[in-house]
Every structure is written in C-alpha cells, then in structure tokens.
C-alpha atoms as a PDB file:
ATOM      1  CA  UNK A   1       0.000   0.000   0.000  1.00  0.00           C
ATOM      2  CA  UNK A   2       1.065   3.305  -1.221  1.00  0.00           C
ATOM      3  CA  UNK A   3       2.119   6.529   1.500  1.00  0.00           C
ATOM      4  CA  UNK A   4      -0.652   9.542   0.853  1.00  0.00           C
ATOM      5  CA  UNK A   5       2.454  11.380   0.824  1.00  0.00           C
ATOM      6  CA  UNK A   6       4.527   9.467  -1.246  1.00  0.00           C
ATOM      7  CA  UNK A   7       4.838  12.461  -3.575  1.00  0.00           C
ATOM      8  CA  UNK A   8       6.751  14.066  -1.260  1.00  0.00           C
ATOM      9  CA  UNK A   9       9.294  11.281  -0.318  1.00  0.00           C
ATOM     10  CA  UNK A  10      12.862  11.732  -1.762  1.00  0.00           C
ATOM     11  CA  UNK A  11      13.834   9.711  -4.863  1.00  0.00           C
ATOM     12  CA  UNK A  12      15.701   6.416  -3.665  1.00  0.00           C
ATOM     13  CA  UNK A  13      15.453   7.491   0.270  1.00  0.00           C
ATOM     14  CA  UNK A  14      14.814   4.384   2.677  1.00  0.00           C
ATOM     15  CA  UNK A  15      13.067   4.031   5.526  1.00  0.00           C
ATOM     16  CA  UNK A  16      10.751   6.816   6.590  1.00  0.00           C
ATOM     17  CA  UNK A  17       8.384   7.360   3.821  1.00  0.00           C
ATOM     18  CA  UNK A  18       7.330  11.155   5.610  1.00  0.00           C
ATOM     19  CA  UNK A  19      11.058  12.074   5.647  1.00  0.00           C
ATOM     20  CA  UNK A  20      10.350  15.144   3.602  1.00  0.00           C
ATOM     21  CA  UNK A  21       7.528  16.125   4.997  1.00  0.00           C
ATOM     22  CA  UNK A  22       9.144  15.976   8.656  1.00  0.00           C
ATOM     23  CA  UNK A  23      11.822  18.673   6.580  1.00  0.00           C
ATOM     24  CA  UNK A  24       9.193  21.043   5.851  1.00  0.00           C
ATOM     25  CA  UNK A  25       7.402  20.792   8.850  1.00  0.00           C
ATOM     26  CA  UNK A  26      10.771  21.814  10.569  1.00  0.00           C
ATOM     27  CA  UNK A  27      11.446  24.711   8.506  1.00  0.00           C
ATOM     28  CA  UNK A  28       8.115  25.842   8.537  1.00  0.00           C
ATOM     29  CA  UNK A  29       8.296  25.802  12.207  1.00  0.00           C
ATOM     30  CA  UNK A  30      11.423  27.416  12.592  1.00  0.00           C
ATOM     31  CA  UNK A  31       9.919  30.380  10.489  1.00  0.00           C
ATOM     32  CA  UNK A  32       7.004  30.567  12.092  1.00  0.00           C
ATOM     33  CA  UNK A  33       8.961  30.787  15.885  1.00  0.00           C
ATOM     34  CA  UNK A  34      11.732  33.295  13.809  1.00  0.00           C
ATOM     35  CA  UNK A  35       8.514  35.577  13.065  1.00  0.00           C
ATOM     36  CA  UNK A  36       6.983  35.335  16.743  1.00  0.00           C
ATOM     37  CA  UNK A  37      10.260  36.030  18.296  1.00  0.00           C
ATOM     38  CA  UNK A  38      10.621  39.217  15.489  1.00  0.00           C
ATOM     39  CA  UNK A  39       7.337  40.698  16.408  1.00  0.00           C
ATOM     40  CA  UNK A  40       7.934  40.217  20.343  1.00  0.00           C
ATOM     41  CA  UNK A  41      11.107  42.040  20.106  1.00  0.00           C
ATOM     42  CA  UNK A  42       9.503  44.940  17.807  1.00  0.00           C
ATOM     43  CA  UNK A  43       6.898  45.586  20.479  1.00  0.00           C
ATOM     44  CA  UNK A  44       9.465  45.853  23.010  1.00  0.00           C
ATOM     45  CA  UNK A  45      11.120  48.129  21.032  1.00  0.00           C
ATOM     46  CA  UNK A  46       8.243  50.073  19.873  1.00  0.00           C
ATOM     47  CA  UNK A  47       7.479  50.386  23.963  1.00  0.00           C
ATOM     48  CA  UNK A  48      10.826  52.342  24.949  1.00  0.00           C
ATOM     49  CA  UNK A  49       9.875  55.896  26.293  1.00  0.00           C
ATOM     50  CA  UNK A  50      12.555  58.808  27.037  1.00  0.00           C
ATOM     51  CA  UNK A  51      12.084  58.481  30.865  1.00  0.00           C
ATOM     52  CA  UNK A  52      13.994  62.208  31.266  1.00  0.00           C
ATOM     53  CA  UNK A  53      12.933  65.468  29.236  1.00  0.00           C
ATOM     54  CA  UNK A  54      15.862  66.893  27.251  1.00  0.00           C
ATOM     55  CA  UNK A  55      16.669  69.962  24.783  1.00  0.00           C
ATOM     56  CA  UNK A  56      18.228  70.167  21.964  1.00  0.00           C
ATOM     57  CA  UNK A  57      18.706  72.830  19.341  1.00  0.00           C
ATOM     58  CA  UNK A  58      16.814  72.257  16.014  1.00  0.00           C
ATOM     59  CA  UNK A  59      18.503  73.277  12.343  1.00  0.00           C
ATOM     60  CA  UNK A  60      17.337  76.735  12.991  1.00  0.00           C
ATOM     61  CA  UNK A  61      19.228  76.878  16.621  1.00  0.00           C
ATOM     62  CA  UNK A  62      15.830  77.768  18.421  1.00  0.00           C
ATOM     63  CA  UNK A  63      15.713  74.770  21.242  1.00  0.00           C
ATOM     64  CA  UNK A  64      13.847  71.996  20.995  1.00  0.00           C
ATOM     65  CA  UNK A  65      11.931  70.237  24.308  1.00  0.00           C
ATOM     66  CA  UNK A  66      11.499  66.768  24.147  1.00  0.00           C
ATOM     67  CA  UNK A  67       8.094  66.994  26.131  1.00  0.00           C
ATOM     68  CA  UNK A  68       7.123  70.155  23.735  1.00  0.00           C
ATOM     69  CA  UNK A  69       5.162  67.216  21.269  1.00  0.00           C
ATOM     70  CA  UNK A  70       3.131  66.034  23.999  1.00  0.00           C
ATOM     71  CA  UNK A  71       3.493  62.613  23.695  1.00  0.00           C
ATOM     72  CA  UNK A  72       2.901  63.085  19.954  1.00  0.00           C
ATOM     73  CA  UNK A  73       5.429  60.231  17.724  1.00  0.00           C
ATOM     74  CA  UNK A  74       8.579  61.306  16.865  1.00  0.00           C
ATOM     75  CA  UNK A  75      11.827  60.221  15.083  1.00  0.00           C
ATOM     76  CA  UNK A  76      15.128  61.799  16.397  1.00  0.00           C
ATOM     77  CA  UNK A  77      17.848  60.220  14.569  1.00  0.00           C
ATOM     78  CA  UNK A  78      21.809  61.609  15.418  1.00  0.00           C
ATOM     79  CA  UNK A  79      23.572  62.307  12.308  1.00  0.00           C
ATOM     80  CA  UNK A  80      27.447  62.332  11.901  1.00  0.00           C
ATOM     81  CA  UNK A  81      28.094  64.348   9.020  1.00  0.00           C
ATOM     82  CA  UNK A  82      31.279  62.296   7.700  1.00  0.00           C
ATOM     83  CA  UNK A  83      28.793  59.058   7.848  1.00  0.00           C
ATOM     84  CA  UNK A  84      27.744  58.448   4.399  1.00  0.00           C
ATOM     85  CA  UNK A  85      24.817  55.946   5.177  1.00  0.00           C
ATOM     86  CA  UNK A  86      23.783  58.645   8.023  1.00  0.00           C
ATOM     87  CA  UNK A  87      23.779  61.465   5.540  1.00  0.00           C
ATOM     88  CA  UNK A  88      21.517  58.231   2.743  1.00  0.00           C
ATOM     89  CA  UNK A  89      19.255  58.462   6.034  1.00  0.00           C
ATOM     90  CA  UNK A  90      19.033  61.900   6.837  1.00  0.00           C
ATOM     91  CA  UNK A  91      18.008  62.221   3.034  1.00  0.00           C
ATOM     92  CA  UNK A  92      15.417  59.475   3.215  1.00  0.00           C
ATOM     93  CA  UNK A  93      13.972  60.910   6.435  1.00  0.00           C
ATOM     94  CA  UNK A  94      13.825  64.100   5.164  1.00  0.00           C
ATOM     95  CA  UNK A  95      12.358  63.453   2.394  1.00  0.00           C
ATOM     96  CA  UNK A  96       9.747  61.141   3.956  1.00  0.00           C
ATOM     97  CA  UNK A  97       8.704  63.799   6.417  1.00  0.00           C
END
C-alpha cells in the first residue's frame, strides 16, 4: 500500500516514507517561531519611552523640548556628518517627512 504522501518522499530514500515532509514541517516551524520572536522584540522596542525630558537645538538653533510634542510620535535620529549611510538616512527621512 502506497504513502498519501509518497509524492513528497525523496527519490531512492529508505526508511521513513514522511522524511520530507518531517523537513518542511521543521522549517516551517522554525519560520514561524523566527517571526513570533521578530514581532515580540519589535513591540518591546516600539514600547521604549525617554524616561527624562531633554533639549536640543533644532537646524534653525531655536531649542527643541522633548516633552514640547506632547506625547505626539517622533523620530530623532543623530547624524554624523562624515557618515555616508547617516547622511543616505538623513536624506530618506527628510524626504519622507
């Protein structure tokens, strides 16, 4: 009597006729833990708060006060100007915004 999943068994493999299928299952499992563990960590990260107000000076020099937004989103990014992929993101965010 045939396997139902005998389509899936490897050419000329002995033994364990769901060999294959016991392959996929483990990948597919691994992904699927990969992705839980992914969108844990993003939530944690997504939950960090400044715990203490600071100012800074904004491109026009007038200062800037963290709790100013009131508790509005915001993206503060630190740019080193001799950092070519921080000037590629200062661009991107700039033009984004």
């Amino acid at each position: 009597m045939d396997h139902p999943w005998k389509c899936l068994q490897v050419t000329g493999m002995k033994g364990d006729p769901y060999h294959t299928m016991k392959k996929i299952l483990a990948v597919v499992i691994i992904i699927a833990v990969a992705l839980v563990v992914w969108v844990v960590m993003a939530r944690v990260v997504l939950r960090v708060q400044v715990e203490k107000d600071f100012t800074l000076n904004d491109l026009n020099g007038k200062p800037f006060v963290l709790n100013s937004v009131g508790g509005q989103p915001i993206i503060l990014t630190f740019v080193l100007s001799r950092c070519p992929e921080c000037k590629t993101e200062a661009t991107n965010l700039n033009r984004m915004y």
